[in-house]
N, C-alpha and C. Protein backbone atom coordinates (compact mmCIF):
# COMPACT_ATOMS: atom_id res chain seq x y z
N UNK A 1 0.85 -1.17 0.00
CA UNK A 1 0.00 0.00 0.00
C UNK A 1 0.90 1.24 0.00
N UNK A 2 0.56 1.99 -0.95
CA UNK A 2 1.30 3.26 -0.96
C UNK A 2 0.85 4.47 0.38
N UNK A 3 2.02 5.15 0.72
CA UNK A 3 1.76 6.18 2.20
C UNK A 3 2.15 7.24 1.30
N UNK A 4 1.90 8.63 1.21
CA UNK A 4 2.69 9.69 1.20
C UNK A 4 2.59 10.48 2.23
N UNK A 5 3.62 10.36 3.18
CA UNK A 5 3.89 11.67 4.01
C UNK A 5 4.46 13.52 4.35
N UNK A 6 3.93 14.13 3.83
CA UNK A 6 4.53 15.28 2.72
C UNK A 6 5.40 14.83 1.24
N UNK A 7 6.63 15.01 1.16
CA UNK A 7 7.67 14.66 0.20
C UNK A 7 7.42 13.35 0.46
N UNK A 8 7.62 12.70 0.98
CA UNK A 8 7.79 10.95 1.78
C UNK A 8 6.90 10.03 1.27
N UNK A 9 7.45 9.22 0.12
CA UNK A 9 6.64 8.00 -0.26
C UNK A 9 7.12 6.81 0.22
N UNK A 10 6.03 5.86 0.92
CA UNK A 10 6.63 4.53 1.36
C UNK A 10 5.49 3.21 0.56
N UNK A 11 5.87 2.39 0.24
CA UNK A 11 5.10 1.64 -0.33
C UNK A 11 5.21 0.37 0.93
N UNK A 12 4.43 0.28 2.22
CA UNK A 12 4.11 -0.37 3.19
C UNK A 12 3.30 -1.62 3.06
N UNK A 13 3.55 -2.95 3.51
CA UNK A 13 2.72 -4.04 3.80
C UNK A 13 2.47 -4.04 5.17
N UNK A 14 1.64 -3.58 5.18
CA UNK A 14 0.71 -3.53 6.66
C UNK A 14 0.41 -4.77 7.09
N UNK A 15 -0.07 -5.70 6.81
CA UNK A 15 -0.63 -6.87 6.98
C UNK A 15 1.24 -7.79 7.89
N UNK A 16 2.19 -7.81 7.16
CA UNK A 16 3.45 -8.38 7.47
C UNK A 16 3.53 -7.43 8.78
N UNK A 17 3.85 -6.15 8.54
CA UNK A 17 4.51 -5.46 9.69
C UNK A 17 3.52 -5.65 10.98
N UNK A 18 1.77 -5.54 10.84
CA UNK A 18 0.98 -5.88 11.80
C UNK A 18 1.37 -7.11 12.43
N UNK A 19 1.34 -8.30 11.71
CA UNK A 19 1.68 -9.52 12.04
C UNK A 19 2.99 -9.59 12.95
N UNK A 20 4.14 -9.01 12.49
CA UNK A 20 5.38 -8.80 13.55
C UNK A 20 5.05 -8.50 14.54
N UNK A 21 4.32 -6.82 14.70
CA UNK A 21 3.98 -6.35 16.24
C UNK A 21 3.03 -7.13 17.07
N UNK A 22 2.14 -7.82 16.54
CA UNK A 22 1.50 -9.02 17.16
C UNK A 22 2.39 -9.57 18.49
N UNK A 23 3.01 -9.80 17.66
CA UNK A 23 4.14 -11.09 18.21
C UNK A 23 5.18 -10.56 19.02
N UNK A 24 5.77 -9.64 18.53
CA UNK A 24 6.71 -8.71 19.39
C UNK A 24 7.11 -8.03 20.66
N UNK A 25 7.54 -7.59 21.48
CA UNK A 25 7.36 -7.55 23.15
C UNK A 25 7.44 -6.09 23.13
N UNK A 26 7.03 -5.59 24.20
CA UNK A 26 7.06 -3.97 24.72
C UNK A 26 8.46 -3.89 25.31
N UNK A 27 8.62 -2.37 24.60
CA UNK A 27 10.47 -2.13 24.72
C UNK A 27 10.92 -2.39 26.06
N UNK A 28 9.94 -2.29 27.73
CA UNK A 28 10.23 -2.32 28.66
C UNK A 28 9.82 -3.80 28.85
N UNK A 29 10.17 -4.89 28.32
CA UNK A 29 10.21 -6.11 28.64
C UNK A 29 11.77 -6.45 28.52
N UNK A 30 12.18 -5.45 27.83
CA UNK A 30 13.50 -5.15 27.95
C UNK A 30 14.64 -4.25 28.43
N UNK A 31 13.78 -3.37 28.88
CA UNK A 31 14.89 -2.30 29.02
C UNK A 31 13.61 -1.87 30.65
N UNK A 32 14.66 -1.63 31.68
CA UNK A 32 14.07 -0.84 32.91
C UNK A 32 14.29 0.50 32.97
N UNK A 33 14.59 0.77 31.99
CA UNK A 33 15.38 2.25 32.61
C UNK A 33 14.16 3.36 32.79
N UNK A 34 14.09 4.65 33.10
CA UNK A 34 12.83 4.81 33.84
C UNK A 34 12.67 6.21 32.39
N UNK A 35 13.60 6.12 31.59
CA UNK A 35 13.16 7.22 30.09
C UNK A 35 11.87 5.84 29.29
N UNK A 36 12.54 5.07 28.98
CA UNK A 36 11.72 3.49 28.35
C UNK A 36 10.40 3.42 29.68
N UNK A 37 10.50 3.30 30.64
CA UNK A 37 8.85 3.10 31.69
C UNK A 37 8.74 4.28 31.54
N UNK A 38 9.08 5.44 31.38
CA UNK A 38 7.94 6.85 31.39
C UNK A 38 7.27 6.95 29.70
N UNK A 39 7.90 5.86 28.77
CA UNK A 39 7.46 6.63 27.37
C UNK A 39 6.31 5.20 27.23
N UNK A 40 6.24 4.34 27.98
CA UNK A 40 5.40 3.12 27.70
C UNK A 40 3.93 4.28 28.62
N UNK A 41 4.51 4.29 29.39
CA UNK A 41 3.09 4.80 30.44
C UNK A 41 2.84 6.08 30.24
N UNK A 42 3.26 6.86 29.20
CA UNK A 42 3.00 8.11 28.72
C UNK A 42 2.26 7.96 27.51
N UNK A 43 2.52 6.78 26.78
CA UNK A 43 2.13 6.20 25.17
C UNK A 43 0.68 6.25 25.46
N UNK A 44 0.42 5.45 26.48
CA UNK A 44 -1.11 5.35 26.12
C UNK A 44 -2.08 6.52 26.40
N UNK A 45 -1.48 7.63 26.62
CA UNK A 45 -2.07 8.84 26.34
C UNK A 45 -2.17 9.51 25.45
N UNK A 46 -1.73 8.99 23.92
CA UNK A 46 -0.91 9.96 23.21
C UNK A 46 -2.18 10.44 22.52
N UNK A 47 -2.48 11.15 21.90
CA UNK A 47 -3.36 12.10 20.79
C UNK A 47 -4.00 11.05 19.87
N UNK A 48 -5.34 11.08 19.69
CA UNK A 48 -5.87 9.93 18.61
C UNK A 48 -4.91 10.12 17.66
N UNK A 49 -4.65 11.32 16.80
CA UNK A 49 -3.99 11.37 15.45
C UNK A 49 -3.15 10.30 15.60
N UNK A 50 -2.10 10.82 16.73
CA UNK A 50 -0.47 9.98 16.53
C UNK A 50 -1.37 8.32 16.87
N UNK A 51 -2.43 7.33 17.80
CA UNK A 51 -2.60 6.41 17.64
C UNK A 51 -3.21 5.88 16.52
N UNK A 52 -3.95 7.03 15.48
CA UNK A 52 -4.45 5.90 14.68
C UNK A 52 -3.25 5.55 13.34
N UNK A 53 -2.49 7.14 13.21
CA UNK A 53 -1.42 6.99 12.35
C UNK A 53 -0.34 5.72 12.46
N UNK A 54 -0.24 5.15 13.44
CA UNK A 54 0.73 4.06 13.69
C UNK A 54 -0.40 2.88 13.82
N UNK A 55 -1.55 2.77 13.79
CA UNK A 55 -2.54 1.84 13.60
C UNK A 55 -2.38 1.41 12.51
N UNK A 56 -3.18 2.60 11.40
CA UNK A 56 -2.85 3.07 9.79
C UNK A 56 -1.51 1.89 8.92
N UNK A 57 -0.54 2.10 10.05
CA UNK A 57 0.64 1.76 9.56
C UNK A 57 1.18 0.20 10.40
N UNK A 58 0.08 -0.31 10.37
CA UNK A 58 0.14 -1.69 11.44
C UNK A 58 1.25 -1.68 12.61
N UNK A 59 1.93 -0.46 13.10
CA UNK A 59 2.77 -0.44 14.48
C UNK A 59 2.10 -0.32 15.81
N UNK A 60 2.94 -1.19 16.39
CA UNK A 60 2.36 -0.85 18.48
C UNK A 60 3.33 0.01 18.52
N UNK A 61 2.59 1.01 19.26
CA UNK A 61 3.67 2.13 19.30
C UNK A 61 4.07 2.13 20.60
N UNK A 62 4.01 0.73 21.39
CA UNK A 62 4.79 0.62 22.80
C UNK A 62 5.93 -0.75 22.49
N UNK A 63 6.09 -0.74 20.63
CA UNK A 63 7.12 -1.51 20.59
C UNK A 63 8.20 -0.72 19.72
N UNK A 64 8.77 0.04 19.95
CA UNK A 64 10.05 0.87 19.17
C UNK A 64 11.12 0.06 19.04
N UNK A 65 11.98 -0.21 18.03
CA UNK A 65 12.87 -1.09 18.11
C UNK A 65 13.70 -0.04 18.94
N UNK A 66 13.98 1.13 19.69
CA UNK A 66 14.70 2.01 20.18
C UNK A 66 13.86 3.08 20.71
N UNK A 67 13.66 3.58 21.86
CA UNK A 67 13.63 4.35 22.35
C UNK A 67 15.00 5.47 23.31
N UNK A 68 14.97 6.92 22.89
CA UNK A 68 15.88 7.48 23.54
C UNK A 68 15.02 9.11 24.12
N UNK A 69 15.98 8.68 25.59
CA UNK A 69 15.13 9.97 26.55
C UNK A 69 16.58 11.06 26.17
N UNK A 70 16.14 12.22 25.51
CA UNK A 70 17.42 13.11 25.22
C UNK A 70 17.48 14.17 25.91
N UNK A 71 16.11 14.50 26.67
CA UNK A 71 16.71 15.61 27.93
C UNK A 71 15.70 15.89 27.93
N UNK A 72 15.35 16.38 29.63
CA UNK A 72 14.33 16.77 29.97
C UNK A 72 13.61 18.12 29.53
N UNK A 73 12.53 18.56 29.65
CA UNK A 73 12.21 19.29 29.20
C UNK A 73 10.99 20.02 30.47
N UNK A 74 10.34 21.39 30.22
CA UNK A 74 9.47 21.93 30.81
C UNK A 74 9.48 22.13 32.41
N UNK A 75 10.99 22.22 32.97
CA UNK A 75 11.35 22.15 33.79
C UNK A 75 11.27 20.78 34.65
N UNK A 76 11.19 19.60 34.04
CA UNK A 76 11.00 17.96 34.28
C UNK A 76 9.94 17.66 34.14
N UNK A 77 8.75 18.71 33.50
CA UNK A 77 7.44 17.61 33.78
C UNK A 77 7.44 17.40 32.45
N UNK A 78 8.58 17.38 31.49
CA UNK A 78 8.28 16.75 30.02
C UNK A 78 9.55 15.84 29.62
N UNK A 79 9.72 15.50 28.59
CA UNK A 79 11.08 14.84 28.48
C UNK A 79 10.83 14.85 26.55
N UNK A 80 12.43 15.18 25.93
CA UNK A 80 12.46 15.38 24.36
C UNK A 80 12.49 13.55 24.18
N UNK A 81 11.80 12.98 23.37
CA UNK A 81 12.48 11.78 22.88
C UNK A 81 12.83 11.80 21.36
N UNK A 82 13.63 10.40 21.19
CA UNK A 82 13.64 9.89 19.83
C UNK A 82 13.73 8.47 19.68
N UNK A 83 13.73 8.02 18.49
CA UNK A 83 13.44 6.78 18.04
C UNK A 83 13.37 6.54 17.38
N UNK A 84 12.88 5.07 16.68
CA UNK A 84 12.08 4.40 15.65
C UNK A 84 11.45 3.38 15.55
N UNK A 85 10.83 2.61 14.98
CA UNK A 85 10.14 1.50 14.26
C UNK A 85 10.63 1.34 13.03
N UNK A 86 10.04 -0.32 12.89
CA UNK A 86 10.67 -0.49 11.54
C UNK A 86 9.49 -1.14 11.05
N UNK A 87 8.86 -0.82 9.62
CA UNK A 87 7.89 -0.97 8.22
C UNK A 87 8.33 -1.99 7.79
N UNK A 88 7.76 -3.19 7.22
CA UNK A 88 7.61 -3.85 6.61
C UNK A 88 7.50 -3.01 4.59
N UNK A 89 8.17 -2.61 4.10
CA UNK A 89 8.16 -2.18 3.13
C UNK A 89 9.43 -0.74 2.41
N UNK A 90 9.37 -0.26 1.69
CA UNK A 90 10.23 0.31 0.71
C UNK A 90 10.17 1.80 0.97
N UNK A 91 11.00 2.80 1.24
CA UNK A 91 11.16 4.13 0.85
C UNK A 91 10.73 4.23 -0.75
N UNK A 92 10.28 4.39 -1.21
CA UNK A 92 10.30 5.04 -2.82
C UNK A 92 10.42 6.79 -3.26
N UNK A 93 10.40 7.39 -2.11
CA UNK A 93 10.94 9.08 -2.54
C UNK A 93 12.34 8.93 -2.01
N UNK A 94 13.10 10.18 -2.19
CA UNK A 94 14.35 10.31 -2.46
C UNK A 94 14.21 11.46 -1.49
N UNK A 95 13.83 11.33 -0.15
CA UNK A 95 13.59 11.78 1.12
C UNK A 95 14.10 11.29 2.43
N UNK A 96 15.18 10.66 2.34
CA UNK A 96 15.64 9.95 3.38
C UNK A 96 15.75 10.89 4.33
N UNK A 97 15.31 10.75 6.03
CA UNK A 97 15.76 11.84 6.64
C UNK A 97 17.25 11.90 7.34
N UNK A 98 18.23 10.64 7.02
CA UNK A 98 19.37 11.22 6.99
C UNK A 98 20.40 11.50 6.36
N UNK A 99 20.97 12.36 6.62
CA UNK A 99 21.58 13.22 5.65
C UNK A 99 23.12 13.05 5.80
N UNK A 100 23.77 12.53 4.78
CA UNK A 100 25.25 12.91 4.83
C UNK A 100 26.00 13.64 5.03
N UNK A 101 26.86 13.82 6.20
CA UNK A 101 27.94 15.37 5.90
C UNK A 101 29.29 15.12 5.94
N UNK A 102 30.10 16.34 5.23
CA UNK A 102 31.31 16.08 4.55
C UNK A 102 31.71 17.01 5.55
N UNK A 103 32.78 17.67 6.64
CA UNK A 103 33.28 18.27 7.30
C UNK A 103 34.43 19.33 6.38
N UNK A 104 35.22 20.05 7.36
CA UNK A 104 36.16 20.52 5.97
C UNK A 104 37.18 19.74 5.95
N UNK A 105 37.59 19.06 6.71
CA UNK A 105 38.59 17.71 6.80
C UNK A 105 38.52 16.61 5.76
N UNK A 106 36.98 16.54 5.25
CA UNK A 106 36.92 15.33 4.57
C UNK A 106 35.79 14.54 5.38
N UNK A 107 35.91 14.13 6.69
CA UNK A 107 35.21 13.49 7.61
C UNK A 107 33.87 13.62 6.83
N UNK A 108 33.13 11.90 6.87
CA UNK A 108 31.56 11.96 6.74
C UNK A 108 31.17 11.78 8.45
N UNK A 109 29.60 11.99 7.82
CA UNK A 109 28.79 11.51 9.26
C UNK A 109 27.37 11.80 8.86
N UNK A 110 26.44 10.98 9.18
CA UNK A 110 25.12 11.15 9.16
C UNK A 110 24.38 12.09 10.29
N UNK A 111 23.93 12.57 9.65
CA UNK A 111 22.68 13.33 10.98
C UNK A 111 21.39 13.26 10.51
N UNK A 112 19.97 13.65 11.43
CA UNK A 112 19.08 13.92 10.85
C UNK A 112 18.71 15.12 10.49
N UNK A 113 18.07 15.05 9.09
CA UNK A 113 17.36 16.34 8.82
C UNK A 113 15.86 17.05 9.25
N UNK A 114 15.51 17.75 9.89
CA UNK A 114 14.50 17.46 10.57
C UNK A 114 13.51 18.63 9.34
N UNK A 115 14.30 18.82 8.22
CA UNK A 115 13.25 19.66 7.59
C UNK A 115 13.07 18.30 6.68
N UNK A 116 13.24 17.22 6.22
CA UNK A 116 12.54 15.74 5.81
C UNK A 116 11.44 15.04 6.97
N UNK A 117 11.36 15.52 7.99
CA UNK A 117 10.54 15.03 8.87
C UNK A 117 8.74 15.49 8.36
N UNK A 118 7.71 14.93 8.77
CA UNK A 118 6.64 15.00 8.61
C UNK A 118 5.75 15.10 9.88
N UNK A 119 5.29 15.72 10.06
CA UNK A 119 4.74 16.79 11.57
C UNK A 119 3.03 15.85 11.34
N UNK A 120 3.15 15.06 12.89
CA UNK A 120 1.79 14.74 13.33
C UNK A 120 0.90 15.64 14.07
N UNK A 121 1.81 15.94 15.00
CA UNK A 121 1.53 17.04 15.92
C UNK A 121 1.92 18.38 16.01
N UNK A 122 2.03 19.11 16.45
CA UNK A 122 2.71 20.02 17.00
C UNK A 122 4.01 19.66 17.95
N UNK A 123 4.05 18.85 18.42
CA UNK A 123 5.09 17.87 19.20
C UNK A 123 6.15 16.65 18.52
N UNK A 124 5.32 16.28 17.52
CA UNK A 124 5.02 14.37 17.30
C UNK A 124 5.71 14.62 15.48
N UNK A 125 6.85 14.26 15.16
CA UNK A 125 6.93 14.19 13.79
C UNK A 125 7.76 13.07 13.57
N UNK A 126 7.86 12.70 12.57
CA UNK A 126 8.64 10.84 12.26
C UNK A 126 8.77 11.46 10.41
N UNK A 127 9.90 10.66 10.67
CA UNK A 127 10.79 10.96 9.22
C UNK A 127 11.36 9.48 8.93
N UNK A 128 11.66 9.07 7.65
CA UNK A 128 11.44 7.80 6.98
C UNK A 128 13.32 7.58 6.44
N UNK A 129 13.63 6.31 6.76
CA UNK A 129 15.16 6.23 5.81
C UNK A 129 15.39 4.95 5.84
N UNK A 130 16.45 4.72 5.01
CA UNK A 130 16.74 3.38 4.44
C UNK A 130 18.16 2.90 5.36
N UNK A 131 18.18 3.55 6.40
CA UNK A 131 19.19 3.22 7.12
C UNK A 131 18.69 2.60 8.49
N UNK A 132 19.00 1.47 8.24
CA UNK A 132 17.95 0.25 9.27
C UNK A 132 19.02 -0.09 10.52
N UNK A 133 18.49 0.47 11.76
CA UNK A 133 19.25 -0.22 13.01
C UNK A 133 18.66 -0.97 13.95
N UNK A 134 19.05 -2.18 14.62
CA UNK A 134 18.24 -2.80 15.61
C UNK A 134 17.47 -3.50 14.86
N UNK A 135 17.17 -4.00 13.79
CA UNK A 135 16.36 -4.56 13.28
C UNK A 135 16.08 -6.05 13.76
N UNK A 136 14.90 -6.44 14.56
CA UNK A 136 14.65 -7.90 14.63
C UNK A 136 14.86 -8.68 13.81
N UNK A 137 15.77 -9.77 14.34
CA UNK A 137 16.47 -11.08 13.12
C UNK A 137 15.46 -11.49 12.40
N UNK A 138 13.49 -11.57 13.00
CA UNK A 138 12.63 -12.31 12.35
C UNK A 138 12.01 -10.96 11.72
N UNK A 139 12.51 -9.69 11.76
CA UNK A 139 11.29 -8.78 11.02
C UNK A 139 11.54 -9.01 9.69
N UNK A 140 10.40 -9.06 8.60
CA UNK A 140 10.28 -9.11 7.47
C UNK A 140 10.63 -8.32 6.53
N UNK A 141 11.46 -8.64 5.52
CA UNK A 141 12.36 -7.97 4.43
C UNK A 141 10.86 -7.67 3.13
N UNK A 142 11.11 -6.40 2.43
CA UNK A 142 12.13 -4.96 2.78
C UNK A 142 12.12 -4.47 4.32
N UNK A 143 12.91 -3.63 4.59
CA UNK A 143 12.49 -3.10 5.62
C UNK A 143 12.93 -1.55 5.59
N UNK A 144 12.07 -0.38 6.08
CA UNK A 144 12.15 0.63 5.97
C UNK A 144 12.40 1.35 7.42
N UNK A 145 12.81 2.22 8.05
CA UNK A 145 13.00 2.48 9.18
C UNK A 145 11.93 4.13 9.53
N UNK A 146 11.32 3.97 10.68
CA UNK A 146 10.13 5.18 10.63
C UNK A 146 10.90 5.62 12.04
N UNK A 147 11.95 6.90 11.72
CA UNK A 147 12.20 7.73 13.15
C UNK A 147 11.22 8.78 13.19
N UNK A 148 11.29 8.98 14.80
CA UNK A 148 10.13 9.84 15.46
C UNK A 148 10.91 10.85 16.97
N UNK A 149 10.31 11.86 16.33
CA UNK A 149 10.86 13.10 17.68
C UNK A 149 9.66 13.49 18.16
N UNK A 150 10.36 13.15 19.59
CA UNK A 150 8.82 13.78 20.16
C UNK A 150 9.19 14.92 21.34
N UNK A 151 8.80 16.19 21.03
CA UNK A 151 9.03 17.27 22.17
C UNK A 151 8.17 17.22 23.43
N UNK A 152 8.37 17.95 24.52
CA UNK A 152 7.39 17.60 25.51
C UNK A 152 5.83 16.69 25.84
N UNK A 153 6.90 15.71 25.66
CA UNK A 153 6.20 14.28 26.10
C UNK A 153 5.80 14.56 27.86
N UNK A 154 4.79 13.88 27.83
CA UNK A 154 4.93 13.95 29.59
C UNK A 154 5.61 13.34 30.23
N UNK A 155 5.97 13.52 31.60
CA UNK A 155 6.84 12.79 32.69
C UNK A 155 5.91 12.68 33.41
N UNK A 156 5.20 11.14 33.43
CA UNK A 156 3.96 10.31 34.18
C UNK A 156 4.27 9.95 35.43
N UNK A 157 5.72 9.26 35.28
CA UNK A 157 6.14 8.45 36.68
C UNK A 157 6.23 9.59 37.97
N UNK A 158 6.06 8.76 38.86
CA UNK A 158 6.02 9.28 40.49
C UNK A 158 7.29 9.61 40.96
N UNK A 159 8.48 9.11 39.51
CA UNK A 159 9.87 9.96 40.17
C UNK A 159 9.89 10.79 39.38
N UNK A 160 11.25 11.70 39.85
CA UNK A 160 11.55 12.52 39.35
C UNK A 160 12.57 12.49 38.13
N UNK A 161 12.49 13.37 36.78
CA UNK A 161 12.64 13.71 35.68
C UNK A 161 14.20 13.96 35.67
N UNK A 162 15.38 13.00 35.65
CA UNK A 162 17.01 12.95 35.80
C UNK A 162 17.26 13.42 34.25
N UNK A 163 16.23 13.80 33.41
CA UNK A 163 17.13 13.41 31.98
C UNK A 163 17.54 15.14 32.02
């Protein structure tokens, strides 16, 4: 099934990638750390848009192959994240959101571009690339990678906000 997300074409099998998250475990079946338990128990609050958009796109969006808490925010009652999921299917625009850079040395390095990103929210945007990390040994080939920034997320838990 074809997606266009602004510039961003993905040609997605929903049905495969649904079938993975089925099966798949919540990131805090793995990870304790309390950025991963504040973004599971913050998730299920999130904005219909951002749940049906990752519905749309057969993802649990309490299974990220990566979650990262990058600093607190709103004086601790928020926290910046990032991440991704990974699609069962193909980039087909020439929108990758990361971007190569050449230093004046010569040096490469990837970063993201956050003007390739595609805005759910006012908060909530996810940008698409062919640069696949963490990928489950059983997730199903092609595979496309869906990163996501999220600005003042809430800080749910009963501790306090270290990031």
């Amino acid at each position: 099934m074809i997606f266009r997300f602004g510039n961003t074409v993905i040609d997605a099998d929903i049905e495969k990638t649904r079938t993975f998250y089925r099966s798949s475990r919540i990131i805090t079946d793995d990870c304790s750390c309390e950025g991963c338990q504040n973004f599971v128990a913050g998730a299920k609050k999130l904005d219909r848009e951002i749940m049906e958009f990752f519905q749309k796109l057969g993802i649990d969006v309490l299974k990220p192959a990566e979650i990262i808490a990058w600093c607190s925010e709103d004086n601790g009652k928020a926290v910046h994240y990032g991440g991704w999921y990974h699609i069962c299917g193909q980039l087909i625009s020439d929108t990758d959101c990361w971007t190569l850079k050449t230093d004046s040395k010569g040096s490469t390095s990837q970063s993201l571009d956050e003007e390739k990103f595609f805005s759910l929210t006012d908060n909530f945007s996810v940008g698409f690339t062919n640069t696949i990390g963490l990928k489950a040994k059983d997730f199903p080939e092609p595979v496309v990678q869906m990163e996501i920034l999220i600005h003042h997320f809430p800080w749910v838990l009963d501790t306090a906000n270290l990031f």
